[in-house]
Structures are given as C-alpha cells and as structure tokens.
C-alpha atoms as a PDB file:
ATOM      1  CA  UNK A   1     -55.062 -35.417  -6.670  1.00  0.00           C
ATOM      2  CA  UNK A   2     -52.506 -32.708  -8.117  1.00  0.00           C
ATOM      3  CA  UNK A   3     -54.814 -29.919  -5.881  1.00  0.00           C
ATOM      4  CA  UNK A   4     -54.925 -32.227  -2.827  1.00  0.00           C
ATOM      5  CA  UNK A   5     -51.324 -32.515  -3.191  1.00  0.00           C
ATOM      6  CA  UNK A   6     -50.832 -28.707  -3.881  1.00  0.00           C
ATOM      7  CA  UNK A   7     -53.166 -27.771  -0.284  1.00  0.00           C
ATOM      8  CA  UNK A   8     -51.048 -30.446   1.690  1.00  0.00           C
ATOM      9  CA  UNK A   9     -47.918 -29.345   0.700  1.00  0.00           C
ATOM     10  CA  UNK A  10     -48.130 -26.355   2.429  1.00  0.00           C
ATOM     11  CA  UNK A  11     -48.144 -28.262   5.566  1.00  0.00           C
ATOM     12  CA  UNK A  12     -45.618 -30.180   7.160  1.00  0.00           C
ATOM     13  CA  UNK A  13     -46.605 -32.077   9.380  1.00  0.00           C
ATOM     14  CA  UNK A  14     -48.434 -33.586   6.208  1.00  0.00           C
ATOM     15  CA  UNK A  15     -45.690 -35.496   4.933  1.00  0.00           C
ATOM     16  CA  UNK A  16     -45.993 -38.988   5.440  1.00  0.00           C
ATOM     17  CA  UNK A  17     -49.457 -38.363   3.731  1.00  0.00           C
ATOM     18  CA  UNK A  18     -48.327 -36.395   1.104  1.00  0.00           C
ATOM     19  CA  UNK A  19     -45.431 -38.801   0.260  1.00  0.00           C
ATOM     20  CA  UNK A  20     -48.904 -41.372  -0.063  1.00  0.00           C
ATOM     21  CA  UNK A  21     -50.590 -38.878  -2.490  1.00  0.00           C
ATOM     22  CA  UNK A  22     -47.381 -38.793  -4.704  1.00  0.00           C
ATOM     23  CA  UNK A  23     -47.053 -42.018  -4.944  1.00  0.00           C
ATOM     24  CA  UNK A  24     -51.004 -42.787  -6.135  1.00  0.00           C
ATOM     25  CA  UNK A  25     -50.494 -40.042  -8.121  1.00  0.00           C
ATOM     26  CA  UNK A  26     -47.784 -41.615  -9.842  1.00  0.00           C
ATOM     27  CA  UNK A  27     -49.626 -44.663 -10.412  1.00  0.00           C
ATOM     28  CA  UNK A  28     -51.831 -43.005 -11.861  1.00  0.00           C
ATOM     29  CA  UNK A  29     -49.878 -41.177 -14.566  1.00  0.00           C
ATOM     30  CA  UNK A  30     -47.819 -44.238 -15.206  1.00  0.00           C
ATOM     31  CA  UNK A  31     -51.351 -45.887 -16.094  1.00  0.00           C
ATOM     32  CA  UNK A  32     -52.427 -43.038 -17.898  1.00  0.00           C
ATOM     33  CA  UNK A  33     -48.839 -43.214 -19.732  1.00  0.00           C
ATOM     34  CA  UNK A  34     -49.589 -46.727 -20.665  1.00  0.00           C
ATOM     35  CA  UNK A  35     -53.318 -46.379 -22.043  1.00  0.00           C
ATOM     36  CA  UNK A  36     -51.913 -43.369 -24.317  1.00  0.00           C
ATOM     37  CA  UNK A  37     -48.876 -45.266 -25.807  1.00  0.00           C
ATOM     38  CA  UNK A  38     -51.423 -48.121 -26.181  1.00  0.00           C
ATOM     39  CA  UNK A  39     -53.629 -45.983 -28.412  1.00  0.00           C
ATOM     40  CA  UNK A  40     -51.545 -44.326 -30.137  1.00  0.00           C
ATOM     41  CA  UNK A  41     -50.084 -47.621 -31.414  1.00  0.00           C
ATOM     42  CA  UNK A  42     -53.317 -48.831 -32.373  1.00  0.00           C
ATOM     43  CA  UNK A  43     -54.135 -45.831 -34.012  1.00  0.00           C
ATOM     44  CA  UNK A  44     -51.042 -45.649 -36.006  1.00  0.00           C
ATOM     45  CA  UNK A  45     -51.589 -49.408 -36.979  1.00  0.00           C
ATOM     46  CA  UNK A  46     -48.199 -50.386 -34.842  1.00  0.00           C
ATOM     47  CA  UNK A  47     -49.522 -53.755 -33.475  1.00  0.00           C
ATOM     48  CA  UNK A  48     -48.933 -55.921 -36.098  1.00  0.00           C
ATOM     49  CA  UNK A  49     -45.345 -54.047 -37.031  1.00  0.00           C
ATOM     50  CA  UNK A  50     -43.978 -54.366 -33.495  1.00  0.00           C
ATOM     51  CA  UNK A  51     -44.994 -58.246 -33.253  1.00  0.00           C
ATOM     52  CA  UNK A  52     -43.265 -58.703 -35.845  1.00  0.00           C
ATOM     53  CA  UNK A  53     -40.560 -56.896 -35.192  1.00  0.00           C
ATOM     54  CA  UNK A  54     -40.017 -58.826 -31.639  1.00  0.00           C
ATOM     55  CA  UNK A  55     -40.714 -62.543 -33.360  1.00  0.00           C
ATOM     56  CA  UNK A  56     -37.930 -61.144 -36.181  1.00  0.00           C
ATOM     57  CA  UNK A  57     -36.048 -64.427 -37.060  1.00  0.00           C
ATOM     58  CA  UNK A  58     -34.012 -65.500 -39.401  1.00  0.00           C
ATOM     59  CA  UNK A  59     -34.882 -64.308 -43.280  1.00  0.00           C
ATOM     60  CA  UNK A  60     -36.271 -61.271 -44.994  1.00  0.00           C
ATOM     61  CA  UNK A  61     -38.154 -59.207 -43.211  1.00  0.00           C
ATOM     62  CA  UNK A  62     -39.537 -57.436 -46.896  1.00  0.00           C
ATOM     63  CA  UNK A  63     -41.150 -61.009 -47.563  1.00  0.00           C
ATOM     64  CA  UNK A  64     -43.282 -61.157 -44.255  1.00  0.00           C
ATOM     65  CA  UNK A  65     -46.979 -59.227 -44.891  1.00  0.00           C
ATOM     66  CA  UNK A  66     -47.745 -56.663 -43.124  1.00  0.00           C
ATOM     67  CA  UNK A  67     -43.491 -55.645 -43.026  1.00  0.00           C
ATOM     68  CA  UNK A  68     -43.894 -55.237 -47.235  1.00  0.00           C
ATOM     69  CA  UNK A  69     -43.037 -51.694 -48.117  1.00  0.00           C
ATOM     70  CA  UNK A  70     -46.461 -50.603 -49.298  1.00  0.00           C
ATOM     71  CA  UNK A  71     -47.564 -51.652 -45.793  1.00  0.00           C
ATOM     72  CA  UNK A  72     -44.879 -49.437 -44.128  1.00  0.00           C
ATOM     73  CA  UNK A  73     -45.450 -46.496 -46.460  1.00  0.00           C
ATOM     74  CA  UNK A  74     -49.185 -46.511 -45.254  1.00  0.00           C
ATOM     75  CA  UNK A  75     -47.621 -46.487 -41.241  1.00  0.00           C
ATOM     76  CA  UNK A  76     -45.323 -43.879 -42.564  1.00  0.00           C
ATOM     77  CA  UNK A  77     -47.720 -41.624 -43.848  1.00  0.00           C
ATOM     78  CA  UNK A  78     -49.695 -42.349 -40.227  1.00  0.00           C
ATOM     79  CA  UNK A  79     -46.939 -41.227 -38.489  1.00  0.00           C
ATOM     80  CA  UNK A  80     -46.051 -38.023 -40.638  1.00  0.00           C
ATOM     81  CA  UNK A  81     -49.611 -37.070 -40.264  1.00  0.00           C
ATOM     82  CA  UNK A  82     -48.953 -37.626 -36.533  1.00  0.00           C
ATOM     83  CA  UNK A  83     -46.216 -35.699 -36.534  1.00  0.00           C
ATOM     84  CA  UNK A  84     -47.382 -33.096 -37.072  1.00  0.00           C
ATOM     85  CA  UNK A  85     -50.271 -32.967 -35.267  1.00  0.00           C
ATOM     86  CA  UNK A  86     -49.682 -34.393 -32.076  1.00  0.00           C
ATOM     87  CA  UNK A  87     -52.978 -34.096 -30.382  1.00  0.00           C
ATOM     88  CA  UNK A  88     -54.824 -35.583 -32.401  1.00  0.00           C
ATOM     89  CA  UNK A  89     -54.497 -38.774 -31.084  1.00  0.00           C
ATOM     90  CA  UNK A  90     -54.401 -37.684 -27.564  1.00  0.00           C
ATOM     91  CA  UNK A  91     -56.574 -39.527 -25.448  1.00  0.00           C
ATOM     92  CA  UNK A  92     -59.224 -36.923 -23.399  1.00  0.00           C
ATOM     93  CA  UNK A  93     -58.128 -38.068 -20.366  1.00  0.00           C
ATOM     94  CA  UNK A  94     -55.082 -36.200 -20.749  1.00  0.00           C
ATOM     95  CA  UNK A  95     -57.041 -32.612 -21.635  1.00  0.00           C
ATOM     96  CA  UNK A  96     -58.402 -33.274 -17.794  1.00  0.00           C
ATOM     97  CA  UNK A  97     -54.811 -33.043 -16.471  1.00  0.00           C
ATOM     98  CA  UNK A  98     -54.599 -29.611 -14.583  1.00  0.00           C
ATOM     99  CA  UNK A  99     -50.496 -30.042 -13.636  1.00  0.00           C
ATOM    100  CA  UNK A 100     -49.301 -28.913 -17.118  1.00  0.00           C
ATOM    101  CA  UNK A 101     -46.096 -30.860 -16.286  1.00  0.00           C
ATOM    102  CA  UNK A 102     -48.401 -33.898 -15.537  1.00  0.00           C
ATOM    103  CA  UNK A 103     -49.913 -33.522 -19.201  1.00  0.00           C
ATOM    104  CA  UNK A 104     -46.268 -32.972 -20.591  1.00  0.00           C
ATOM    105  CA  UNK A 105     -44.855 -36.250 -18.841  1.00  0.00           C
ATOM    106  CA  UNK A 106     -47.400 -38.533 -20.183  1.00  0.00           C
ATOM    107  CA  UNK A 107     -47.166 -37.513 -23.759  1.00  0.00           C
ATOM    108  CA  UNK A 108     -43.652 -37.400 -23.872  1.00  0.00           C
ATOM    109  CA  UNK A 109     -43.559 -40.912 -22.504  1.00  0.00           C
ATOM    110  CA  UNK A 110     -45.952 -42.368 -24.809  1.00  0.00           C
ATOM    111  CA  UNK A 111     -44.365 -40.620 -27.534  1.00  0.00           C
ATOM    112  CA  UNK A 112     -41.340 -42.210 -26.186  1.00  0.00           C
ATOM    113  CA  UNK A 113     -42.433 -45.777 -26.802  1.00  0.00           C
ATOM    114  CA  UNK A 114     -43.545 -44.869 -30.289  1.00  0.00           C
ATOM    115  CA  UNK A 115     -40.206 -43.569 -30.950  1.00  0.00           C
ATOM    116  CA  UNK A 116     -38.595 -46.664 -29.484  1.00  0.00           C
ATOM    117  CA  UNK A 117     -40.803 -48.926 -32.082  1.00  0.00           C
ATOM    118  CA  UNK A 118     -39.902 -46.127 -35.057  1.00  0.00           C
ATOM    119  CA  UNK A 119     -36.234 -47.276 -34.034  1.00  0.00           C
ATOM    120  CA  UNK A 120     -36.558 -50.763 -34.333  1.00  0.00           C
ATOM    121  CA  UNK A 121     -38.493 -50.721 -38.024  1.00  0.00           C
ATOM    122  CA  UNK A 122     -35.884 -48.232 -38.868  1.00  0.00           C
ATOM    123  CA  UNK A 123     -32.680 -50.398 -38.201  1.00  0.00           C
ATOM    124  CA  UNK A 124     -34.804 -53.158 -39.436  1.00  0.00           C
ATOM    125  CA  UNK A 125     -35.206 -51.420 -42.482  1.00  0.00           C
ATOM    126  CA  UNK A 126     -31.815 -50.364 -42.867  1.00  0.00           C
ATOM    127  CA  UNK A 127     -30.465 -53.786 -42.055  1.00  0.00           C
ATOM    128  CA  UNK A 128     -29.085 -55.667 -45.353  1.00  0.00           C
ATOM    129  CA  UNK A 129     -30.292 -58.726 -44.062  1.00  0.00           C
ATOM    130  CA  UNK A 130     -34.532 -57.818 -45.162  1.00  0.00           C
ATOM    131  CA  UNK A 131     -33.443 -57.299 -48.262  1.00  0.00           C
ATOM    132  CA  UNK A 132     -35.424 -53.792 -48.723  1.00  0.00           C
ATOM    133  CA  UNK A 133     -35.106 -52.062 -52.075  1.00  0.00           C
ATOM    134  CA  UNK A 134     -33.590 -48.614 -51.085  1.00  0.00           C
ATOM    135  CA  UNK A 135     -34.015 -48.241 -47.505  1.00  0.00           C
ATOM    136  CA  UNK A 136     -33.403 -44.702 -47.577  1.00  0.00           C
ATOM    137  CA  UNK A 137     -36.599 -43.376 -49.624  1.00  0.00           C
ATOM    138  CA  UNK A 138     -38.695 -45.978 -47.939  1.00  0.00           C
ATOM    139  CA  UNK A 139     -37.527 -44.558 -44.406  1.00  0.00           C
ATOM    140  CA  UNK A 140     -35.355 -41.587 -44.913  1.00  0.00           C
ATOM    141  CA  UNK A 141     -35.983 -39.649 -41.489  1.00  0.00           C
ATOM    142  CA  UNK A 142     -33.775 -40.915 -38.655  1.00  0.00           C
ATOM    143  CA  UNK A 143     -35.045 -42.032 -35.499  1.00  0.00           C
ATOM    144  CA  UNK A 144     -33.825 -38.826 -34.221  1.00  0.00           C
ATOM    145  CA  UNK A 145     -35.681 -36.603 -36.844  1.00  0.00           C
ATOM    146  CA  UNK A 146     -38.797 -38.353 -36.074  1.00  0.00           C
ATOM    147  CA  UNK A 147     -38.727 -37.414 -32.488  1.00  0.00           C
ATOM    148  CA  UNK A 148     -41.954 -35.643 -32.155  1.00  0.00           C
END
C-alpha cells in the first residue's frame, strides 16, 4: 500500500483515490498497532496485572495474587529486559513495513499502551492504600524513566 500510495501521489488527479488508500492504510496500521500492544502484553505477562488493575476496589492491592511483590518483581525484570531490547518482542509483521515512519508509529504506539499500564501499577504501587512494603525499591523507575 505505502508504494501504491507513493506512485499515486505523484498524480493529481488521483486524489479522491489516494485519500481511499490513506485511509485503508491507516486501518491497517491501527490493526497492526493493536496486535503488537496485544503481544507485547502477553509476553510481558501484563494480562492478569492490568485486570486487576481495572477491577481495583476497595482493600490492599499487595494481598490480591498475582499483584504480590514477588509477582511484580518477575514483570519488572520482563520489562527491564524489554527495555532494553526493544525488538525482541516485535512482532514480524512489523520488519515487513517498508515506510520507516510506518514501522516507527506502530511501535511507539504499542509501546505507548505498555507505558500507560506501567503508570497505573506504578501509582498503584505508590498508593498508601495497597499497603506495599517500600514502594520505591519494588518500583523505583518513574513512569517517565521507563519510557522506552
């Protein structure tokens, strides 16, 4: 699609059909987007963490398994491992992505929503209220240092 899109643009009477292209072509990426952010948070075990965090009621969050620090610490390590190296969870799909922008946009959106979910466990963490025993050496990189 990105060469089809490439030829026609050089036209102009091409347009309407090119405004067409972009569009499928965005549906595409934005489905692409969603099956990499969905692996990546299988691979990095995030399923069960981000349930949890979205059901989060009333009580300690430390008591609930699967939200017990040594279950965090093994995410944690996940996730620095991830960190860095970043393609090693890519999906191949994306290595077939000739716009180099294209490939940028869809990792930095997935990477996005695993950011997003680092943000919630983080304040979660952080938050009195679980009753975690020193929330700073269990998670002591910021959401923002964690950006990847």
């Amino acid at each position: 699609m990105y060469q089809m899109q490439s030829t026609l643009s050089l036209y102009e009477f091409m347009d309407e059909r090119l405004e067409r292209l972009q569009a499928q072509s965005d549906a595409q990426l934005d489905t692409l987007t969603s099956e990499q952010a969905s692996s990546l948070v299988a691979n990095l075990n995030l399923g069960p963490i981000y349930t949890i965090l979205q059901e989060q009621g009333k009580g300690s969050m430390s008591s609930i398994p699967g939200m017990e620090p040594s279950s965090l610490k093994t995410f944690l390590g996940k996730l620095d491992t991830f960190i860095v190296m970043t393609d090693m969870l890519l999906l191949p799909q994306i290595g077939l992505l000739l716009s180099s922008t294209h490939r940028s946009t869809v990792q930095r959106r997935a990477f996005e929503v695993i950011a997003a979910i680092y943000k919630q466990l983080y304040e979660a963490v952080h938050n009195p209220e679980n009753l975690y025993q020193n929330p700073d050496s269990l998670m002591p990189r910021t959401p923002d240092q964690s950006h990847t």
